[in-house]
N, C-alpha and C. Protein backbone atom coordinates (compact mmCIF):
# COMPACT_ATOMS: atom_id res chain seq x y z
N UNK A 1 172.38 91.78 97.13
CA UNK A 1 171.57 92.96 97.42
C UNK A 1 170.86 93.42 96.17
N UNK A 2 169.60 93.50 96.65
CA UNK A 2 168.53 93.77 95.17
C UNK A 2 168.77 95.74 94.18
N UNK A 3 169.76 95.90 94.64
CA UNK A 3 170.61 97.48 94.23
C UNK A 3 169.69 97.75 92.71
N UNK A 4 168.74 98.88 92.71
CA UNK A 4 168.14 99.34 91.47
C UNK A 4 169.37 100.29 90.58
N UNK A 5 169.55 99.93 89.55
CA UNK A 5 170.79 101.34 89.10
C UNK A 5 170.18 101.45 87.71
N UNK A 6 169.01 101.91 87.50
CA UNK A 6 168.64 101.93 85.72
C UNK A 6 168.68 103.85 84.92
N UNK A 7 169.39 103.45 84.41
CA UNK A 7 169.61 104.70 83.17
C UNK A 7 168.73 104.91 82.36
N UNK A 8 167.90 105.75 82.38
CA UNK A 8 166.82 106.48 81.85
C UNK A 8 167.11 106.76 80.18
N UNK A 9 167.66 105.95 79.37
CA UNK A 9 168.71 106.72 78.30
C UNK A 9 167.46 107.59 77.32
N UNK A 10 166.21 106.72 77.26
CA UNK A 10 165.15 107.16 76.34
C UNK A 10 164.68 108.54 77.35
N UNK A 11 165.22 108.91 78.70
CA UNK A 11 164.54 110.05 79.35
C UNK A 11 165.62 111.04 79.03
N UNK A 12 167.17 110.82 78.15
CA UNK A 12 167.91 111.62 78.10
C UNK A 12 168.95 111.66 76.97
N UNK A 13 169.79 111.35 76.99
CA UNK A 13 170.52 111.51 75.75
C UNK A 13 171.86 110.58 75.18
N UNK A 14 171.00 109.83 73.98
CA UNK A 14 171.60 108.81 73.24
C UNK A 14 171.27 107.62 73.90
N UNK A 15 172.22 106.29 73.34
CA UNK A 15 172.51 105.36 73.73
C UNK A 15 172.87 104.64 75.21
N UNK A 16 172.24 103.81 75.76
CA UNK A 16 173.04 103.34 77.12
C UNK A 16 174.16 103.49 77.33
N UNK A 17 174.91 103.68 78.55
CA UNK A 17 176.37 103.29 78.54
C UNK A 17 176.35 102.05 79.41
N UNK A 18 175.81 101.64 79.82
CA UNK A 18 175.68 100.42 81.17
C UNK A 18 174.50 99.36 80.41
N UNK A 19 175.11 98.37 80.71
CA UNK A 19 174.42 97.00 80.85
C UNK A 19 174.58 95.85 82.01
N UNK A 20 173.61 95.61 81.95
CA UNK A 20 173.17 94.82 83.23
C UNK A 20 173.55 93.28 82.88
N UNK A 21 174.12 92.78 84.15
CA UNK A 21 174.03 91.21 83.11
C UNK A 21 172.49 90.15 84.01
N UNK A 22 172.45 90.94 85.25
CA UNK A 22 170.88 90.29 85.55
C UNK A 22 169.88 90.40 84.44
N UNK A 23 169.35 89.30 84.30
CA UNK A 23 168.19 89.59 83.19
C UNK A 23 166.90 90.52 83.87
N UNK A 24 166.39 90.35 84.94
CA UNK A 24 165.65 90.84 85.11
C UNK A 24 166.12 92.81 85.30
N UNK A 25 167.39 92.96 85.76
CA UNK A 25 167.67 94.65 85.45
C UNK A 25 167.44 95.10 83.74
N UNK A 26 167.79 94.09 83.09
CA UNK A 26 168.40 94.13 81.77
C UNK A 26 167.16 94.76 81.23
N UNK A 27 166.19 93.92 81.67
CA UNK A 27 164.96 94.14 80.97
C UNK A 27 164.05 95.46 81.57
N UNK A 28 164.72 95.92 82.86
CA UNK A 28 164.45 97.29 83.32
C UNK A 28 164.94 98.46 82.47
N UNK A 29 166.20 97.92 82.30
CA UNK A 29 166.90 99.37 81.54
C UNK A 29 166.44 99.14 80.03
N UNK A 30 166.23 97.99 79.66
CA UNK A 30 165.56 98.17 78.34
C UNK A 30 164.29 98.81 78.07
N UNK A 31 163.32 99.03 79.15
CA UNK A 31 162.06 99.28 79.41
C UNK A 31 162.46 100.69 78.88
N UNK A 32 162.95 101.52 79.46
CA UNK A 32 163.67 103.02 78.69
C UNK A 32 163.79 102.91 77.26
N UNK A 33 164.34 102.09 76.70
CA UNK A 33 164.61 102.28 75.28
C UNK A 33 165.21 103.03 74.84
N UNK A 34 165.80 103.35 73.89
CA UNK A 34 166.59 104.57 73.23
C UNK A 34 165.99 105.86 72.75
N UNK A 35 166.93 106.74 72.20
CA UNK A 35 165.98 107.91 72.01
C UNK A 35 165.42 108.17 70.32
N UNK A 36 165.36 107.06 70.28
CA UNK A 36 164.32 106.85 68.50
C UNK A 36 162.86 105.74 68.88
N UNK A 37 162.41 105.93 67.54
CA UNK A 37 161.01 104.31 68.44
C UNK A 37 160.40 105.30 68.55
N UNK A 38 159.50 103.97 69.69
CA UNK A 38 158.25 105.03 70.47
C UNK A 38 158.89 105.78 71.54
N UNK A 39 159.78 105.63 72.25
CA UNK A 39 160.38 106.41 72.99
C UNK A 39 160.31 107.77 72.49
N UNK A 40 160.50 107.91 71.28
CA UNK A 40 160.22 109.57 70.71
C UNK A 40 158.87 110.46 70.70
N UNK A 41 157.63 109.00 70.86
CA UNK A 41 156.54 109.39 70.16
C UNK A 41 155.53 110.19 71.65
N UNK A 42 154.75 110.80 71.89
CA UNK A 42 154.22 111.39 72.22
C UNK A 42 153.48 110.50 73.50
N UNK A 43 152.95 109.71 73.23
CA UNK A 43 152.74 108.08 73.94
C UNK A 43 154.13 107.78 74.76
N UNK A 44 155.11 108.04 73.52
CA UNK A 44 156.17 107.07 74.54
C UNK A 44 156.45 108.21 75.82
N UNK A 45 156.64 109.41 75.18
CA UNK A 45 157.17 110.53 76.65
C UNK A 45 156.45 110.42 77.44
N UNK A 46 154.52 110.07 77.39
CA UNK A 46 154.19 109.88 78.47
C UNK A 46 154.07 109.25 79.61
N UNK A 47 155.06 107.53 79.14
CA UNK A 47 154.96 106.40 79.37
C UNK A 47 156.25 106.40 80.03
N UNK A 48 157.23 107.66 79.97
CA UNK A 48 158.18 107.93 80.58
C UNK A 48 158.10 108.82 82.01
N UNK A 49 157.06 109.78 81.86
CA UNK A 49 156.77 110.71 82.46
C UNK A 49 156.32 110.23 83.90
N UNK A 50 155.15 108.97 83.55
CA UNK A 50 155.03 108.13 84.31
C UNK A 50 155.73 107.42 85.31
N UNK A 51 156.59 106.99 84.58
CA UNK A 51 158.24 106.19 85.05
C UNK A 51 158.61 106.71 85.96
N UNK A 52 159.10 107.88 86.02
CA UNK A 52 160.07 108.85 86.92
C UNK A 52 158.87 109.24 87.94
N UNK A 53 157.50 109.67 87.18
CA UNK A 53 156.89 109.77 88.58
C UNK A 53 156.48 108.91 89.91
N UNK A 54 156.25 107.87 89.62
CA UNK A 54 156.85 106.27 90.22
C UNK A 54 157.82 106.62 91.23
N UNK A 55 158.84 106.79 90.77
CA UNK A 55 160.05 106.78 91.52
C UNK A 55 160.01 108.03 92.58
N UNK A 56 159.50 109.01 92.25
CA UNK A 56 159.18 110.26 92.91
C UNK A 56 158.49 109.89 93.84
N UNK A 57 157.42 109.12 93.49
CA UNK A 57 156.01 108.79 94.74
C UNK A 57 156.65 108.32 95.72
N UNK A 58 157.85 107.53 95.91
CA UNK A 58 158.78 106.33 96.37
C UNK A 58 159.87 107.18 97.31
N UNK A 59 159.96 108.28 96.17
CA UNK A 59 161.45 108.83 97.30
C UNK A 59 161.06 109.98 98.12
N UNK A 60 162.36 109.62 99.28
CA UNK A 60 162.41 110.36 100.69
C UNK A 60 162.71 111.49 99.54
N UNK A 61 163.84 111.80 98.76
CA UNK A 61 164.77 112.45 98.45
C UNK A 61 165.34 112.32 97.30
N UNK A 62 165.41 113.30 96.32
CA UNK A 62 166.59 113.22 95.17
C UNK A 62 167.29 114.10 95.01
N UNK A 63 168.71 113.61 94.59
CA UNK A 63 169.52 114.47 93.99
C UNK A 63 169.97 114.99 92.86
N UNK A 64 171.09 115.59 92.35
CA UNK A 64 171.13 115.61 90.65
C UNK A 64 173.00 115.89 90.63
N UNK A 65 173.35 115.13 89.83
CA UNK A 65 174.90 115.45 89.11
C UNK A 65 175.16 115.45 88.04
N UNK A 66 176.22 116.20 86.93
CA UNK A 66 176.21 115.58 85.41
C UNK A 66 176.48 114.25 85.35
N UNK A 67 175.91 114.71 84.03
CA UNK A 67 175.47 112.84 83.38
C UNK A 67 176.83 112.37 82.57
N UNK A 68 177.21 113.48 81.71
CA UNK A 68 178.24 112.98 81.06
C UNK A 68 179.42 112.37 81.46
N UNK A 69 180.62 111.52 80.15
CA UNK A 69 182.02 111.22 80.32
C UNK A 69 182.01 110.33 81.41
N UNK A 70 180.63 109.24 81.78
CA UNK A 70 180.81 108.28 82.78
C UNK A 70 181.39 106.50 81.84
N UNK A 71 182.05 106.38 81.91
CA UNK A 71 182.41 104.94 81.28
C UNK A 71 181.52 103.64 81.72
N UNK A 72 181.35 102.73 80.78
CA UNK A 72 180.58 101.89 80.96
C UNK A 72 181.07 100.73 82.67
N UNK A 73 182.40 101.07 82.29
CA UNK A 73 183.30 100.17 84.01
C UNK A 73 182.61 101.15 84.97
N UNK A 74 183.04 102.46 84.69
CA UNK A 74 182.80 103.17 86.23
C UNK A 74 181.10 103.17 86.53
N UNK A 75 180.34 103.29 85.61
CA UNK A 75 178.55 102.95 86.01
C UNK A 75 178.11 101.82 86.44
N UNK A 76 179.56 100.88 86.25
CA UNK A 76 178.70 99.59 87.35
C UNK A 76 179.30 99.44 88.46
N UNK A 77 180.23 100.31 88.49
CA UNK A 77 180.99 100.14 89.99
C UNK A 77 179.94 101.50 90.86
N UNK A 78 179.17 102.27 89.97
CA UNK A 78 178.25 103.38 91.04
C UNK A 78 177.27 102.27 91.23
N UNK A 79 177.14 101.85 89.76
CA UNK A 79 175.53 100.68 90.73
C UNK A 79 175.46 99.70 91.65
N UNK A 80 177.09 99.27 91.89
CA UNK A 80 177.11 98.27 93.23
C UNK A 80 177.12 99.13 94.22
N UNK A 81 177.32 100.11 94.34
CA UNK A 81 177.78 100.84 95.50
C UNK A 81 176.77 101.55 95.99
N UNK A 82 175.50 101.24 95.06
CA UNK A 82 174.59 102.44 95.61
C UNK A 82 173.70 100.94 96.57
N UNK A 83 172.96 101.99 97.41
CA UNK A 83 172.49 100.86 99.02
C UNK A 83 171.21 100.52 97.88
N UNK A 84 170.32 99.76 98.27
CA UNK A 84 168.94 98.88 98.09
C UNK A 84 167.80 100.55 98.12
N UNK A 85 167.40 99.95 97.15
CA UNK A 85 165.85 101.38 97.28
C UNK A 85 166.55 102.65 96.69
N UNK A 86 167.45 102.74 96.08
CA UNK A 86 168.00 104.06 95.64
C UNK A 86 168.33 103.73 93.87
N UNK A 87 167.74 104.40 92.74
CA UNK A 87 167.28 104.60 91.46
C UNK A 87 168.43 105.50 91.19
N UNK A 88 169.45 105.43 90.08
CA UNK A 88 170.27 106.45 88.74
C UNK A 88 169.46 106.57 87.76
N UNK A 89 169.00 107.94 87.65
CA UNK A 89 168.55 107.38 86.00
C UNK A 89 168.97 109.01 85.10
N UNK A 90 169.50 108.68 84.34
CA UNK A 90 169.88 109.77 83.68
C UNK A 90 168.24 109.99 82.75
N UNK A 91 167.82 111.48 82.92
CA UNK A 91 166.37 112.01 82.53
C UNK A 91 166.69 113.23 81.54
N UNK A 92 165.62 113.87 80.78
CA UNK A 92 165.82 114.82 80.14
C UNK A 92 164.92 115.62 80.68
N UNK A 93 166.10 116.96 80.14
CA UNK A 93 165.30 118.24 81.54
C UNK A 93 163.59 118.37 81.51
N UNK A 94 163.28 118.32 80.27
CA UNK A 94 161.63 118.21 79.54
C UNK A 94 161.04 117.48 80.26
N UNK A 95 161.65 116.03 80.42
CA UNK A 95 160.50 114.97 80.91
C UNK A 95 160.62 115.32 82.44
N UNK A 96 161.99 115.64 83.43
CA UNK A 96 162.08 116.05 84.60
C UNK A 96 160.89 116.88 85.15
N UNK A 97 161.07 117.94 84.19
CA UNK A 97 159.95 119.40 84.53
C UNK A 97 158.86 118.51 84.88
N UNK A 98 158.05 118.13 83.73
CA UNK A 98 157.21 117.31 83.08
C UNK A 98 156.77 116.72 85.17
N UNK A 99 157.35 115.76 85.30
CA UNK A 99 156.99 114.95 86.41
C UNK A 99 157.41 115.15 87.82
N UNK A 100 157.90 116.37 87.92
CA UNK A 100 157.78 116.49 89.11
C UNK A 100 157.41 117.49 89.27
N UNK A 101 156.28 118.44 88.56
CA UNK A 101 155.59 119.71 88.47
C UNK A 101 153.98 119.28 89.30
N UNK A 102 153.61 120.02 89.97
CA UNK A 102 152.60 120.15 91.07
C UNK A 102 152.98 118.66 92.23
N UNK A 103 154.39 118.13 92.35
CA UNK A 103 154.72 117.49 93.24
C UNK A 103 155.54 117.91 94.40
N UNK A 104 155.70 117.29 95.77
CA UNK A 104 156.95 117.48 96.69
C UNK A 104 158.21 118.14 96.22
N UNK A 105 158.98 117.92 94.47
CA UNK A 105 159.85 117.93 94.01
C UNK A 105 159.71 119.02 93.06
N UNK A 106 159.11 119.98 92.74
CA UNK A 106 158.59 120.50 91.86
C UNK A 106 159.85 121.69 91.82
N UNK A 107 160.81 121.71 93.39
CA UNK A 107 161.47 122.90 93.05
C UNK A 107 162.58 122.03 92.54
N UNK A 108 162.90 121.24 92.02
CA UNK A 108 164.30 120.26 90.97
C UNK A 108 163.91 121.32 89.93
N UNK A 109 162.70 121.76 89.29
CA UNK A 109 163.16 122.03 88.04
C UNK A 109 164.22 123.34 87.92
N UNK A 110 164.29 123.68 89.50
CA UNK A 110 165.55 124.82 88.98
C UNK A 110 166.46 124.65 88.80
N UNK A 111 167.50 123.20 89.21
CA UNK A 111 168.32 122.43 88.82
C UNK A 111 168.00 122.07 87.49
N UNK A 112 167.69 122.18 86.47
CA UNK A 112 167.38 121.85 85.17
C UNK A 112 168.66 122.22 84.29
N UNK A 113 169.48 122.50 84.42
CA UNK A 113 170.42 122.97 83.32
C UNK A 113 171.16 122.05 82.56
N UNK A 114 171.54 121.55 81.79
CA UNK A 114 172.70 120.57 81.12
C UNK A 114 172.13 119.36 81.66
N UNK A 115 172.47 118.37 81.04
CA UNK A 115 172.42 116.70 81.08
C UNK A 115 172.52 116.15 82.55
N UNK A 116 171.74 115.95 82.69
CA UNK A 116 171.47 115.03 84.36
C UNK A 116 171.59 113.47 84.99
N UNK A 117 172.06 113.31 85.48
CA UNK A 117 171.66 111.99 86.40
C UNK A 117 171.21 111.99 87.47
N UNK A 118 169.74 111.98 87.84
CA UNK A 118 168.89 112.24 89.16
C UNK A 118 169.36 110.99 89.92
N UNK A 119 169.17 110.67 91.07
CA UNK A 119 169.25 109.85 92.40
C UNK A 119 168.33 109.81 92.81
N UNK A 120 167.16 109.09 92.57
CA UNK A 120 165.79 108.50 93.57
C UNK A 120 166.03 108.02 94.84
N UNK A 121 166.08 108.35 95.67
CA UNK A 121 166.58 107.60 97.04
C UNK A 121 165.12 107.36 97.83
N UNK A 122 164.48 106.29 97.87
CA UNK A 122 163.67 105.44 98.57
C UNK A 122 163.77 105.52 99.99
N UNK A 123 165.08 104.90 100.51
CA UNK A 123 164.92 104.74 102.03
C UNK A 123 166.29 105.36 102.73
N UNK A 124 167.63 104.85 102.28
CA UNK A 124 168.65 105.72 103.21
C UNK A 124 169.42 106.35 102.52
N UNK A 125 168.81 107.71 102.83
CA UNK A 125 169.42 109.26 102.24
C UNK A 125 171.12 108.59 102.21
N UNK A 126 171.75 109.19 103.67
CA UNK A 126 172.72 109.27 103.62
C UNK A 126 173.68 108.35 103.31
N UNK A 127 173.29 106.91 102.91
CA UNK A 127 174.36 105.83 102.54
C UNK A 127 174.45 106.39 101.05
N UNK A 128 173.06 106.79 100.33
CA UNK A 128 173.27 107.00 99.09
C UNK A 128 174.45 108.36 98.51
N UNK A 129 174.16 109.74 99.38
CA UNK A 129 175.24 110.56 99.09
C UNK A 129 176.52 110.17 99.46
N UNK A 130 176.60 109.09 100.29
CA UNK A 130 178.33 108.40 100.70
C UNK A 130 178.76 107.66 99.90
N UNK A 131 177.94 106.80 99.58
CA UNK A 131 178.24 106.08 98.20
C UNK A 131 178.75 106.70 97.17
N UNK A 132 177.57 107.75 96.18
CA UNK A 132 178.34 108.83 95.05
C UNK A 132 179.40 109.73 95.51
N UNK A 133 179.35 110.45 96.41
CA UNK A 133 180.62 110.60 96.79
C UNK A 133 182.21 109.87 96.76
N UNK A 134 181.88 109.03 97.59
CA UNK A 134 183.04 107.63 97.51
C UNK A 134 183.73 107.63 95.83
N UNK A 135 182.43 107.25 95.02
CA UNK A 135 182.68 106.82 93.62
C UNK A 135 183.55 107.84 92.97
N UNK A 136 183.00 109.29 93.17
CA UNK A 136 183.77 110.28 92.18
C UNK A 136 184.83 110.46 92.93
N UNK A 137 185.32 110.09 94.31
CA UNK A 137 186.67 110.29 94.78
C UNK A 137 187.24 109.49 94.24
N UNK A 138 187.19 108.08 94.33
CA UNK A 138 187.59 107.35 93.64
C UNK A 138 187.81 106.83 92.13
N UNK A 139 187.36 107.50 91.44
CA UNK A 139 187.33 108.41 90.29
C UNK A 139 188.09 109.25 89.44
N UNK A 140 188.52 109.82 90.28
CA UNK A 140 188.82 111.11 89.97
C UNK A 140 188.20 112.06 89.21
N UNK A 141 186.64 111.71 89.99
CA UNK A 141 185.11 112.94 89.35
C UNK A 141 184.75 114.09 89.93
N UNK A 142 185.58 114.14 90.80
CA UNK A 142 184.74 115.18 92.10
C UNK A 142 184.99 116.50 91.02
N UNK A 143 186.01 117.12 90.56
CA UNK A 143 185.76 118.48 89.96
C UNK A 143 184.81 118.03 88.61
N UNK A 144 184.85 117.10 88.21
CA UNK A 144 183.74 117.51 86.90
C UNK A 144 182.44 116.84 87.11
N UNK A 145 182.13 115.97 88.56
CA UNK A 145 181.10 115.48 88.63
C UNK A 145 180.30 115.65 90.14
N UNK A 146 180.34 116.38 90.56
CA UNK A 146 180.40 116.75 91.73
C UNK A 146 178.73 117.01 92.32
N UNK A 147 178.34 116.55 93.25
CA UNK A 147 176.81 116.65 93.38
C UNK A 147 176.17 118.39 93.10
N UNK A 148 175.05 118.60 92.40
CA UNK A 148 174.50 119.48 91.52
C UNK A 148 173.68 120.48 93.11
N UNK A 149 173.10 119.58 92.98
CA UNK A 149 171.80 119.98 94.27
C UNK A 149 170.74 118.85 94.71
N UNK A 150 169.76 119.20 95.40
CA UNK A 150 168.81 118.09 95.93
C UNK A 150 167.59 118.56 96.27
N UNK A 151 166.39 117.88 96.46
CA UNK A 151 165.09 118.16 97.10
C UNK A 151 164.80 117.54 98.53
N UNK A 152 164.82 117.72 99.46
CA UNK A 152 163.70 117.32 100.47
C UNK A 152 162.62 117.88 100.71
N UNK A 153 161.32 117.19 100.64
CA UNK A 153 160.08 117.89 101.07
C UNK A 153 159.78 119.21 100.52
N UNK A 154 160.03 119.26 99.60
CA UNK A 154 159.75 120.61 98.61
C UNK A 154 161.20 121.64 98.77
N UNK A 155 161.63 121.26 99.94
CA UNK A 155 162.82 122.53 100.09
C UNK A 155 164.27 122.30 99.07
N UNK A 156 164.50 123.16 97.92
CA UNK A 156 165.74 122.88 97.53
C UNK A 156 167.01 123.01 98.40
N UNK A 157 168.30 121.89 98.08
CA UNK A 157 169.37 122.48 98.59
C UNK A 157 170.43 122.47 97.64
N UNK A 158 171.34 123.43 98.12
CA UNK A 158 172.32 123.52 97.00
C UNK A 158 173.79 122.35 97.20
N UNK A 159 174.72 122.49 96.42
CA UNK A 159 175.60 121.39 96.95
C UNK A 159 176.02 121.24 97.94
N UNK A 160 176.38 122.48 98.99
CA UNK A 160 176.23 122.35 100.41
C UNK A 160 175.78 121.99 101.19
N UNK A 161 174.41 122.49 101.08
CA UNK A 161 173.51 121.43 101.90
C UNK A 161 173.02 119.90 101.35
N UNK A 162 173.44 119.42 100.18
CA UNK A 162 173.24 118.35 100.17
C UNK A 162 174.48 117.70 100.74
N UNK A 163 175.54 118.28 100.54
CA UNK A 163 176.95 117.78 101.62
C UNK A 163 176.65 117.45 102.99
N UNK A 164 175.88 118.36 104.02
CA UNK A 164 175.78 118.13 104.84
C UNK A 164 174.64 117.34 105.43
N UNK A 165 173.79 116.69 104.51
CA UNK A 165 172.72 115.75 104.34
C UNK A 165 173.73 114.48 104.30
N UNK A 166 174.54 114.54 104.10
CA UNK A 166 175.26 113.25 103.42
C UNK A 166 176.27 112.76 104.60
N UNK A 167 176.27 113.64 105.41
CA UNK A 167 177.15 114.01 106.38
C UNK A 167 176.31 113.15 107.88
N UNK A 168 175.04 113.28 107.51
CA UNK A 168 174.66 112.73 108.77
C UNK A 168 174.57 110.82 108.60
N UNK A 169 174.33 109.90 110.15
CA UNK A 169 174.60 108.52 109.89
C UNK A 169 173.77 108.37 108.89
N UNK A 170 174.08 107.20 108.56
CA UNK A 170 173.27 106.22 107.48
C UNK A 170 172.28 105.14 108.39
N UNK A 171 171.70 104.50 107.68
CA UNK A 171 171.21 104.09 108.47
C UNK A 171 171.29 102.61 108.88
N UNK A 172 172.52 102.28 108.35
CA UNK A 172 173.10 101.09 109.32
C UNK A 172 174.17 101.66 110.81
N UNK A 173 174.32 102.36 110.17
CA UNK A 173 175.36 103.32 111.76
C UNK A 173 174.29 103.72 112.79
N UNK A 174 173.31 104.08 112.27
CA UNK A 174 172.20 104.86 113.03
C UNK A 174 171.63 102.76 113.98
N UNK A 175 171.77 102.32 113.17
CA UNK A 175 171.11 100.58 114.04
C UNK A 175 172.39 100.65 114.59
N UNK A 176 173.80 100.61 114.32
CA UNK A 176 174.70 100.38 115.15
C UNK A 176 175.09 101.04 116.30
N UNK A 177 173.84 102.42 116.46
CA UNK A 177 174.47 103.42 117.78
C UNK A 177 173.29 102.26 118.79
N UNK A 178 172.41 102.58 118.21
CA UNK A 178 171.29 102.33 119.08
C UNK A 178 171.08 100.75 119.30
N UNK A 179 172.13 99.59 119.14
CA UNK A 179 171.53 98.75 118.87
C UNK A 179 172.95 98.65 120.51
N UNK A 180 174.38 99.34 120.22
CA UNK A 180 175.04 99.68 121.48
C UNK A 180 174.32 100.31 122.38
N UNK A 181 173.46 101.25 122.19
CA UNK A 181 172.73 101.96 123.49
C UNK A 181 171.85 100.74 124.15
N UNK A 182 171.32 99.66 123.27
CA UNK A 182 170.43 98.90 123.92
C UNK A 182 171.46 97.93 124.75
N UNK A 183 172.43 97.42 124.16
CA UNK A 183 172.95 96.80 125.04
C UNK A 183 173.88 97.23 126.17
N UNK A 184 173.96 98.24 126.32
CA UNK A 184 174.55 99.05 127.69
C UNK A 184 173.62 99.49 128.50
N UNK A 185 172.26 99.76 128.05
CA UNK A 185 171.47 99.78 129.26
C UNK A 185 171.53 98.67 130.49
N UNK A 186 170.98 97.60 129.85
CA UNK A 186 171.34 96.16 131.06
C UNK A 186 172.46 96.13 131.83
N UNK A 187 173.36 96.46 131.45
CA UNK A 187 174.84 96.47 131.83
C UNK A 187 174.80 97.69 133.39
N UNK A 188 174.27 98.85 132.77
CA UNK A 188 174.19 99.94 134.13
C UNK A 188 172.98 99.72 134.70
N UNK A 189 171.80 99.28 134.36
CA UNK A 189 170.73 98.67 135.44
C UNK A 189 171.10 97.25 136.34
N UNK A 190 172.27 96.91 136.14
CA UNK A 190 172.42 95.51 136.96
C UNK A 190 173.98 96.35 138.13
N UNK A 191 174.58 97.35 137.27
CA UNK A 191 175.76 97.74 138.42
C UNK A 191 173.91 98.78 139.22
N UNK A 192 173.30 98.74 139.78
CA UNK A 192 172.65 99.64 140.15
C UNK A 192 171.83 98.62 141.30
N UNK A 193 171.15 97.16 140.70
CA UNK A 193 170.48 96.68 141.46
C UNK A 193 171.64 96.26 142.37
N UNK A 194 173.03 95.62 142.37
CA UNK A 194 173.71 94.91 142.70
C UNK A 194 174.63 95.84 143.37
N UNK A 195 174.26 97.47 143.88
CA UNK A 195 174.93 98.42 144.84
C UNK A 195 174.32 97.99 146.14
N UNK A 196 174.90 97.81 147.07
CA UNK A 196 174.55 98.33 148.64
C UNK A 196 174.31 99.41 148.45
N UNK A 197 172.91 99.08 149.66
CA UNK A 197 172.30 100.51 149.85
C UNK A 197 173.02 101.86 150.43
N UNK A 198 174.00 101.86 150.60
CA UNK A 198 174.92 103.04 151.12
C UNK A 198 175.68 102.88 149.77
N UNK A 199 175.74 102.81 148.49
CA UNK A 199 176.16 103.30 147.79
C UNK A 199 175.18 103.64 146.27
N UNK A 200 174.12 103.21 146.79
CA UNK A 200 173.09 103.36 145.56
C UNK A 200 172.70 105.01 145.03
N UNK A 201 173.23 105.97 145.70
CA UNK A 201 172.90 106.76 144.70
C UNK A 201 173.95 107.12 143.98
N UNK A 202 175.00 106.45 144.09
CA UNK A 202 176.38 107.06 143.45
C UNK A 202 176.42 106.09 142.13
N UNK A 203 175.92 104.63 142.88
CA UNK A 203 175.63 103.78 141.50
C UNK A 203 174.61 104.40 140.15
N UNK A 204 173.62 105.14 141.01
CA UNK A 204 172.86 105.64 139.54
C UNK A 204 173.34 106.41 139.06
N UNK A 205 173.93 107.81 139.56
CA UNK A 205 174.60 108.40 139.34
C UNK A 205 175.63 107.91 137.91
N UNK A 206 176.27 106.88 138.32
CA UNK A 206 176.89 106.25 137.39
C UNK A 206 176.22 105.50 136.39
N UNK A 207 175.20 104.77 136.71
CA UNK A 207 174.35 104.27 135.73
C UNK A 207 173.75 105.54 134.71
N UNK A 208 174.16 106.70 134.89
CA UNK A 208 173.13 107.62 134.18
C UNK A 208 174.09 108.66 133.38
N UNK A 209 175.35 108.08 133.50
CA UNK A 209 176.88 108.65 132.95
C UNK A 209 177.07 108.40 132.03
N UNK A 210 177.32 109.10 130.59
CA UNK A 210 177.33 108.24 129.08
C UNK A 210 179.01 107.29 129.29
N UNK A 211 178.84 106.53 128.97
CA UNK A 211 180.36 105.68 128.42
C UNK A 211 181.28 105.92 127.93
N UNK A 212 182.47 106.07 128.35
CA UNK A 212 183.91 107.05 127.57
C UNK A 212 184.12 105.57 126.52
C-alpha cells in the first residue's frame, strides 16, 4: 500500500525522528530538510509554504495532535497504519498560518498553539482518525497525545467532534454495507417472482423487510 507518512521536520522543530527505508519516501522526507540550510532561508519557507499547500488543495480534511516524545519505532508503526492518501507532517505554527490563510482551512490557525503534527487526509476521513486513535491506545498516548481538533470545509471542530467524525464507517465498511445490500436485493426479488399469486403481496411485503 502506497501509505504517504512524511514529517515536515524543516516545517517544525529539529531533526527527523523517522526514516524511511523506501528510497523513493526517503527522498520525500528529505525534500523537508532540516531546520538549518535553505530550509531557514526565506526562499526555503516559501518552498515549504507551498508544500503544505499542496496537501491542503488535496484534502477532504485535517487534523492536529502534539508532535512531541514520539519515538522513531512508534512513527513507523503510525505510518503503516495510516490508509493510502492520508499525509503526517509535523509543521511550524508560522508556516501553518502562512498556508492555510484565505483557504477552506484557514480556521486551523486557531489550533496553533505548541508543536504540531497535522493529518492531511485526501480520501478516507474516518479510517484515518481510527488508525491514530488505535496507535495512541496502543501506545499508551491517548492522555498526552490525544487528537487536538480538525477542519472540515472551513468549519472547526474540537476533539469531540473530531471523535465523532471518526466514529462514522470508513470507507471500506461503507463498500462492505452496500456491496451486502447489493447482494440481497436479488435474493428478495427472486422470493417475490417465484410467489403464487395468492401469496404475492405478503412476498413483497417480505421482500421489502430489512434482514435480521
Amino acid at each position: 500500500m502506497k501509505v504517504v507518512f512524511t514529517l515536515l521536520v524543516a516545517l517544525g522543530y529539529g531533526t527527523a525522528f523517522m526514516t524511511n527505508p523506501a528510497a523513493s519516501r526517503s527522498e520525500r522526507t528529505k525534500i523537508f530538510g532540516g531546520a538549518g540550510g535553505r530550509a531557514s532561508t526565506l526562499e526555503g519557507k516559501k518552498e515549504k509554504v507551498a508544500q503544505i499547500q499542496s496537501l491542503i488543495d488535496t484534502s477532504q480534511m485535517v487534523f492536529t495532535v502534539p508532535a512531541g516524545s514520539i519515538t522513531v519505532s512508534q512513527s513507523e508503526i503510525l505510518r503503516r497504519s495510516l490508509p493510502e492518501g492520508t499525509t503526517a507532517a509535523v509543521v511550524k505554527n508560522t508556516l501553518m498560518e502562512r498556508a492555510v490563510s484565505g483557504t477552506d482551512y484557514e480556521t486551523a490557525a486557531e489550533l496553533l498553539k505548541g508543536p504540531h503534527m497535522w493529518f492531511f487526509i485526501e480520501d478516507d476521513i474516518g479510517a484515518s482518525i481510527k488508525a491514530y486513535n488505535g496507535f495512541i491506545k496502543e501506545n499508551d498516548l491517548m492522555e498526552s497525545h490525544g487528537i487536538i481538533g480538525g477542519v472540515i470545509e472551513s468549519t472547526l471542530y474540537d476533539a469531540d467532534g473530531v471523535k465523532q467524525i471518526g466514529n462514522l464507517p470508513s470507507k471500506l465498511e461503507l463498500y462492505a454495507k452496500i456491496a451486502g445490500s447489493i447482494k440481497a436485493v436479488p435474493t428478495k426479488v427472486a422470493r417475490v417472482i417465484k410467489a403464487p399469486n395468492s401469496k404475492l403481496a405478503r412476498a413483497i411485503k417480505l421482500a421489502t423487510m430489512p434482514d435480521e
